[in-house]
N, C-alpha and C. Protein backbone atom coordinates (compact mmCIF):
# COMPACT_ATOMS: atom_id res chain seq x y z
N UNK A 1 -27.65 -32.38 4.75
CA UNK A 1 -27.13 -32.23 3.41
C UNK A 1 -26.48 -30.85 3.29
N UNK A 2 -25.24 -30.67 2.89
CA UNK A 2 -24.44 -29.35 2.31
C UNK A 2 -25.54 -28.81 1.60
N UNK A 3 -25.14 -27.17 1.99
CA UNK A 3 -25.77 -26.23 1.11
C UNK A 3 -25.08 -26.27 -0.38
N UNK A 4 -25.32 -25.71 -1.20
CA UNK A 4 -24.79 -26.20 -2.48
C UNK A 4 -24.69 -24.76 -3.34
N UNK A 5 -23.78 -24.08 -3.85
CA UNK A 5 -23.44 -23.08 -4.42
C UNK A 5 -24.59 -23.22 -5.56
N UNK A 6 -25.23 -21.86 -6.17
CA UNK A 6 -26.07 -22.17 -7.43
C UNK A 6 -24.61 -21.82 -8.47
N UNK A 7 -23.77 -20.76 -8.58
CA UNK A 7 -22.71 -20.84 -9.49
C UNK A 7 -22.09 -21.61 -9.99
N UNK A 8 -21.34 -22.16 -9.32
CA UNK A 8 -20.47 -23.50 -9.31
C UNK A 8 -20.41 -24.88 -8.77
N UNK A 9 -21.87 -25.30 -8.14
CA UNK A 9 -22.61 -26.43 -7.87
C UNK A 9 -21.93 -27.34 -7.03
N UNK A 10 -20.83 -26.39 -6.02
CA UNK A 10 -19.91 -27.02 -4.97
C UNK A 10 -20.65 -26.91 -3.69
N UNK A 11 -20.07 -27.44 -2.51
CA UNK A 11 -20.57 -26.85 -1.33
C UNK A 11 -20.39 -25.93 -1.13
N UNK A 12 -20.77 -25.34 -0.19
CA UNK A 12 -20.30 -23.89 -0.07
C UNK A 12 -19.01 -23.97 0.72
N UNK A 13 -18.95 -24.66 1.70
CA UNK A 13 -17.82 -24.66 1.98
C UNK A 13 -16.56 -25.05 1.40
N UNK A 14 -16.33 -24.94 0.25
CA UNK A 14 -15.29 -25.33 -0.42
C UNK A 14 -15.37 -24.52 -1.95
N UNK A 15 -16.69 -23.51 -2.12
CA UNK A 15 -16.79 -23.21 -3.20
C UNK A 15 -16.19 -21.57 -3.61
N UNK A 16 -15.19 -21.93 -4.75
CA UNK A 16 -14.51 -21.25 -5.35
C UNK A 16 -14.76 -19.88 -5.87
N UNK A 17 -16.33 -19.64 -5.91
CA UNK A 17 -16.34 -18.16 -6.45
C UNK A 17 -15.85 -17.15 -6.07
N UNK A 18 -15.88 -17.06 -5.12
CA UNK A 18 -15.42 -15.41 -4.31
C UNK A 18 -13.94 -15.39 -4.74
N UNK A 19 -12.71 -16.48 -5.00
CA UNK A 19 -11.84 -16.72 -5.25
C UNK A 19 -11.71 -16.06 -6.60
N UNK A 20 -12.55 -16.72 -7.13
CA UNK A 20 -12.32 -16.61 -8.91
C UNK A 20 -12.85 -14.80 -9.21
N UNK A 21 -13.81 -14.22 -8.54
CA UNK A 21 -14.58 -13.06 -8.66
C UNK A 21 -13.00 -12.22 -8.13
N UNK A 22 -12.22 -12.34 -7.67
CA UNK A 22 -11.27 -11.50 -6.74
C UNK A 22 -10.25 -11.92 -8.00
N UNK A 23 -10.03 -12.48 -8.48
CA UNK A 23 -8.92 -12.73 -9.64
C UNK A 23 -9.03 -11.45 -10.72
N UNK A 24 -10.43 -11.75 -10.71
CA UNK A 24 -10.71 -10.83 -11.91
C UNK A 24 -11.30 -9.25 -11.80
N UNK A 25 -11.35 -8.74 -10.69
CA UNK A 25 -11.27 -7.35 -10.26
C UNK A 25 -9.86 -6.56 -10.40
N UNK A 26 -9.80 -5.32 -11.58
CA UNK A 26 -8.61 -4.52 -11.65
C UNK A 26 -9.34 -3.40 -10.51
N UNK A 27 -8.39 -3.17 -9.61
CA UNK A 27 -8.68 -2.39 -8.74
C UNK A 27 -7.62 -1.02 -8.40
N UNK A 28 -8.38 -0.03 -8.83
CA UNK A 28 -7.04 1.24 -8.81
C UNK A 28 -7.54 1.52 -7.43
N UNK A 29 -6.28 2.69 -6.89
CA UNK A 29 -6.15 3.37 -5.95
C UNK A 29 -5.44 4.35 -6.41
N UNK A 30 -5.65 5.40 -6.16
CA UNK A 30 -5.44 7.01 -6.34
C UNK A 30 -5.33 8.12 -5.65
N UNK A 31 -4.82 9.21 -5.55
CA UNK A 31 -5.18 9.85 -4.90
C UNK A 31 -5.20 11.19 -5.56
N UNK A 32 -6.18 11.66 -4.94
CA UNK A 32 -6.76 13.17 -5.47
C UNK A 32 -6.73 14.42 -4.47
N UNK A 33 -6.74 15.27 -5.07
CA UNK A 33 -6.80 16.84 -3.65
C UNK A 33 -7.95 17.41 -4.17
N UNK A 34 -8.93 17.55 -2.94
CA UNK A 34 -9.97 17.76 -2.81
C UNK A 34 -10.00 19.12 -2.58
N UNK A 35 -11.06 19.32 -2.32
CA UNK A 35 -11.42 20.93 -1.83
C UNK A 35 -10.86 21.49 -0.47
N UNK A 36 -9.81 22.83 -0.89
CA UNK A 36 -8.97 23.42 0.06
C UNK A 36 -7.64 22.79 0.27
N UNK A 37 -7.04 21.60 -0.91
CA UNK A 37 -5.60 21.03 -1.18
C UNK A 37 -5.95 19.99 -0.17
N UNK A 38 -7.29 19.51 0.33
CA UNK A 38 -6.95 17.91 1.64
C UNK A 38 -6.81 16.81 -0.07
N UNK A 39 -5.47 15.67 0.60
CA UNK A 39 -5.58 15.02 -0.32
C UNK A 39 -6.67 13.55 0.32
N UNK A 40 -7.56 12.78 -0.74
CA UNK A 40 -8.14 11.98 -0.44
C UNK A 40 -7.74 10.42 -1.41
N UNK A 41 -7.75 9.48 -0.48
CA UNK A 41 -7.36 8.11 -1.55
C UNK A 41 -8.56 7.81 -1.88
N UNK A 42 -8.62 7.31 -3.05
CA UNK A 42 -10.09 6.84 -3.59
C UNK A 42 -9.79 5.26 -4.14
N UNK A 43 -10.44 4.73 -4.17
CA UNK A 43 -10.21 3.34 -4.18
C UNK A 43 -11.85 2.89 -5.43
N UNK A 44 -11.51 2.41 -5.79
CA UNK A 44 -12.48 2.16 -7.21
C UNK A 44 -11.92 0.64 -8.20
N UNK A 45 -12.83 -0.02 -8.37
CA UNK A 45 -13.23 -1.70 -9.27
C UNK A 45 -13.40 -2.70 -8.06
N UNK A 46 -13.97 -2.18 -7.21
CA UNK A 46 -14.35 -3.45 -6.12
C UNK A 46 -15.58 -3.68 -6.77
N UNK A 47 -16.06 -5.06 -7.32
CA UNK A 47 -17.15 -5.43 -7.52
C UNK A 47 -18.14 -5.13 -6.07
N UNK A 48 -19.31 -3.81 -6.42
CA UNK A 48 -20.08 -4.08 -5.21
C UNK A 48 -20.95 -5.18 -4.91
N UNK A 49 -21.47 -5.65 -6.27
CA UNK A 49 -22.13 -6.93 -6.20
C UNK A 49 -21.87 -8.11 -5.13
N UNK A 50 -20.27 -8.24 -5.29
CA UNK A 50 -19.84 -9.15 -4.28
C UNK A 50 -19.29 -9.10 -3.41
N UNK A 51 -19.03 -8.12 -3.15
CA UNK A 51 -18.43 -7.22 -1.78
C UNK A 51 -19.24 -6.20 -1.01
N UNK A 52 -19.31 -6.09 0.18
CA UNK A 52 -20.24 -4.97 0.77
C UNK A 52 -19.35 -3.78 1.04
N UNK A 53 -19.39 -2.71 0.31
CA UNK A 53 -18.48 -1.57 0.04
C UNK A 53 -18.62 -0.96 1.25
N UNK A 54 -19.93 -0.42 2.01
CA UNK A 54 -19.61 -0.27 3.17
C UNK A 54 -18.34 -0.83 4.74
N UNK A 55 -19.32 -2.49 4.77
CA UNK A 55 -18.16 -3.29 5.14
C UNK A 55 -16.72 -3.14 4.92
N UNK A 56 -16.23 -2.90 3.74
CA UNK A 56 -14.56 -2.69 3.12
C UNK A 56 -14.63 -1.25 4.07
N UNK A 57 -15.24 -0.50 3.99
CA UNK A 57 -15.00 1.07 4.08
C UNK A 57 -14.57 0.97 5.86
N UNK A 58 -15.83 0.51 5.83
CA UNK A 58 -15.35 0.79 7.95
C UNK A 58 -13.94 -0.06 8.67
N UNK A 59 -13.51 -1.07 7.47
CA UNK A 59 -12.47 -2.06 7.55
C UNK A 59 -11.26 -0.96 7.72
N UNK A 60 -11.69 -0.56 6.30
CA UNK A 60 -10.27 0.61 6.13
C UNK A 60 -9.99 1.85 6.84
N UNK A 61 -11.67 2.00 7.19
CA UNK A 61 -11.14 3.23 8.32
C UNK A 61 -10.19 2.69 9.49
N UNK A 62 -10.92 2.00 10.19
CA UNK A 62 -9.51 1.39 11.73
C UNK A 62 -8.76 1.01 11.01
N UNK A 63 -8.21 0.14 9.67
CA UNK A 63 -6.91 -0.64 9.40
C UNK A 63 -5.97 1.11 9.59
N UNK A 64 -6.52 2.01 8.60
CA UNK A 64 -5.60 2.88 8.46
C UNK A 64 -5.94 4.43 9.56
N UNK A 65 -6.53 4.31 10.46
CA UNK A 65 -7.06 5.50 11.24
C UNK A 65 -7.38 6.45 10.88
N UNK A 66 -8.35 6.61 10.12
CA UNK A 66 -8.61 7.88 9.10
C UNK A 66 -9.90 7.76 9.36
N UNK A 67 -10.95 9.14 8.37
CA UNK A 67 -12.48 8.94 7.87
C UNK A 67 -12.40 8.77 6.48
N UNK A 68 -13.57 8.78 6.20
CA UNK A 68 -13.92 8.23 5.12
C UNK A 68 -15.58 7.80 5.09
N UNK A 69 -15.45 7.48 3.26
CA UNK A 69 -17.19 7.13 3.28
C UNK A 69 -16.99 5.57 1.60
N UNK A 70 -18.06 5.48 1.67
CA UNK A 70 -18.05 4.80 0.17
C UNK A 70 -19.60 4.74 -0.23
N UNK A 71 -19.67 5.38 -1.39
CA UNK A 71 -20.58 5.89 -2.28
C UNK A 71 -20.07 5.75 -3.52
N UNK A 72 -20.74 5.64 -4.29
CA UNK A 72 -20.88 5.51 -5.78
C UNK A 72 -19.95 4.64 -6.51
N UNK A 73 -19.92 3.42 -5.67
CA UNK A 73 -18.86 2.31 -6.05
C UNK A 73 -17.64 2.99 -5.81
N UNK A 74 -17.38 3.15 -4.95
CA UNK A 74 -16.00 3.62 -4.61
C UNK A 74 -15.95 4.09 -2.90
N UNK A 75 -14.62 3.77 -2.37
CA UNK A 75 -14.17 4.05 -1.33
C UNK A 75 -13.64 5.27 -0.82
N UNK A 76 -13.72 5.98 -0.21
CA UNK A 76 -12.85 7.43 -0.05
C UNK A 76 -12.33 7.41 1.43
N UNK A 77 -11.30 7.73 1.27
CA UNK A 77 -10.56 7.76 2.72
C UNK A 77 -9.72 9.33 2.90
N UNK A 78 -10.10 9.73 4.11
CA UNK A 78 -8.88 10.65 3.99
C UNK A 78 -7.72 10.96 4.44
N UNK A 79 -6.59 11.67 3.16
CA UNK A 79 -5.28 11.33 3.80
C UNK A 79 -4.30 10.77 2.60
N UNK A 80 -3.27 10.78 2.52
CA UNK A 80 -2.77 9.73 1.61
C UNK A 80 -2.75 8.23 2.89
N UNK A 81 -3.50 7.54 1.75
CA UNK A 81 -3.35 6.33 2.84
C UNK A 81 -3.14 5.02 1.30
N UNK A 82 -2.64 5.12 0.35
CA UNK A 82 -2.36 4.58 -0.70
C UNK A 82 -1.51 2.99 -0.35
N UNK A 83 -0.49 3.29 0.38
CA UNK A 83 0.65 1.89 0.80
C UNK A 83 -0.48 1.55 1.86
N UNK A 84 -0.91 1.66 2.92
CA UNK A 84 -1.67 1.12 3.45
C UNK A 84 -3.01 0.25 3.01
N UNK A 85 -3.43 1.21 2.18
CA UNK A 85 -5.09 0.32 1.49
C UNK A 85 -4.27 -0.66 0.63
N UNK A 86 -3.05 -0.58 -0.42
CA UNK A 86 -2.14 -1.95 -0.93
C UNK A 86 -1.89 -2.99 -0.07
N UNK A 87 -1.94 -2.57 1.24
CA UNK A 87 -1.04 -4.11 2.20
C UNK A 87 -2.25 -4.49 2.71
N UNK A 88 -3.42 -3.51 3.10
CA UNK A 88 -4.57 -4.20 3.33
C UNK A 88 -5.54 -5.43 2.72
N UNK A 89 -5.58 -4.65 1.08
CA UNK A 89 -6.15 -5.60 0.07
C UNK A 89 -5.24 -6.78 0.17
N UNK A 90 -4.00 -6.82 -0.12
CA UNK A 90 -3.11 -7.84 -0.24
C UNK A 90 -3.77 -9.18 0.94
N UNK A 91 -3.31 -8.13 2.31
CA UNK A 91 -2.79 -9.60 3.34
C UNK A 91 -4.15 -9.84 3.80
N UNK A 92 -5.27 -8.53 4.00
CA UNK A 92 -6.73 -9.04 4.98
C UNK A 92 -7.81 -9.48 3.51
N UNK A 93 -7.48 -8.98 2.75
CA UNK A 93 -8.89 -8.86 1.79
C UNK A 93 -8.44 -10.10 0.74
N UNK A 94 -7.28 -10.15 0.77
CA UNK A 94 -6.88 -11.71 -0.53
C UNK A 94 -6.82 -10.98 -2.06
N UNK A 95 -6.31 -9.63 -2.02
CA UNK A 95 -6.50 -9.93 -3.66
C UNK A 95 -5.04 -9.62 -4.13
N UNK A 96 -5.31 -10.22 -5.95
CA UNK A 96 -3.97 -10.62 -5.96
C UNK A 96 -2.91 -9.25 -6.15
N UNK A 97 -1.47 -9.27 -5.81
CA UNK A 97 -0.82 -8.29 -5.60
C UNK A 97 -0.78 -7.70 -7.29
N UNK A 98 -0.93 -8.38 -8.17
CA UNK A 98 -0.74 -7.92 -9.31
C UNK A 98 -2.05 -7.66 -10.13
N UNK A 99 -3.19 -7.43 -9.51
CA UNK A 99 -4.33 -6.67 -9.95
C UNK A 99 -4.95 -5.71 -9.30
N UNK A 100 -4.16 -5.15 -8.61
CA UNK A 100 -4.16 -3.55 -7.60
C UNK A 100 -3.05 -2.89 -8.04
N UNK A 101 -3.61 -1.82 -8.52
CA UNK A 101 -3.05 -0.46 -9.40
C UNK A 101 -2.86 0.64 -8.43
N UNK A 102 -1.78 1.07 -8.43
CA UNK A 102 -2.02 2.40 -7.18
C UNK A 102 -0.54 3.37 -7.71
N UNK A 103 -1.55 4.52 -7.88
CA UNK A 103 -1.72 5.92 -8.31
C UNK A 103 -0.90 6.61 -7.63
């Protein structure tokens, strides 16, 4: 017997939440200058609930070759890496191009 979503009472394999949860995340990207003028992208509205912020973080370090950490609901990378974390979310992560904000 299929496992069965408790949310939306689909299988799991076919079930829509993670879909619908990614619709509705406004997600900025920014960038800030940190201590001694390094600039850092910060990335902030990833639901951590349903996302493992770590996981995203070590994603984005190799996608974009940088360091970085993620703490306090938020991502930090360093560098301007702004067009990169946009094409990332877009093409690897699925979210939609018009609810990523970047700073």
């Amino acid at each position: 017997m299929a496992d069965i979503c408790s949310t939306c009472g689909l299988p799991r394999e076919i079930c829509v939440c993670g879909e619908i949860s990614k619709e509705q995340q406004r997600i900025r990207v920014r960038l800030e200058t940190r201590k001694w003028g390094r600039p850092t992208t910060i990335i902030d509205g990833i639901n951590s609930k349903d996302q493992d912020l770590e996981r995203i973080a070590k994603q984005l370090k190799t996608y974009c070759a940088c360091g970085g950490t993620a703490k306090n609901g938020q991502v930090m990378l360093q560098g301007d890496q702004r067009n990169k974390v946009h094409a990332f979310l877009i093409q690897q992560m699925g979210y939609p191009r018009e609810n990523i904000e970047v700073q």
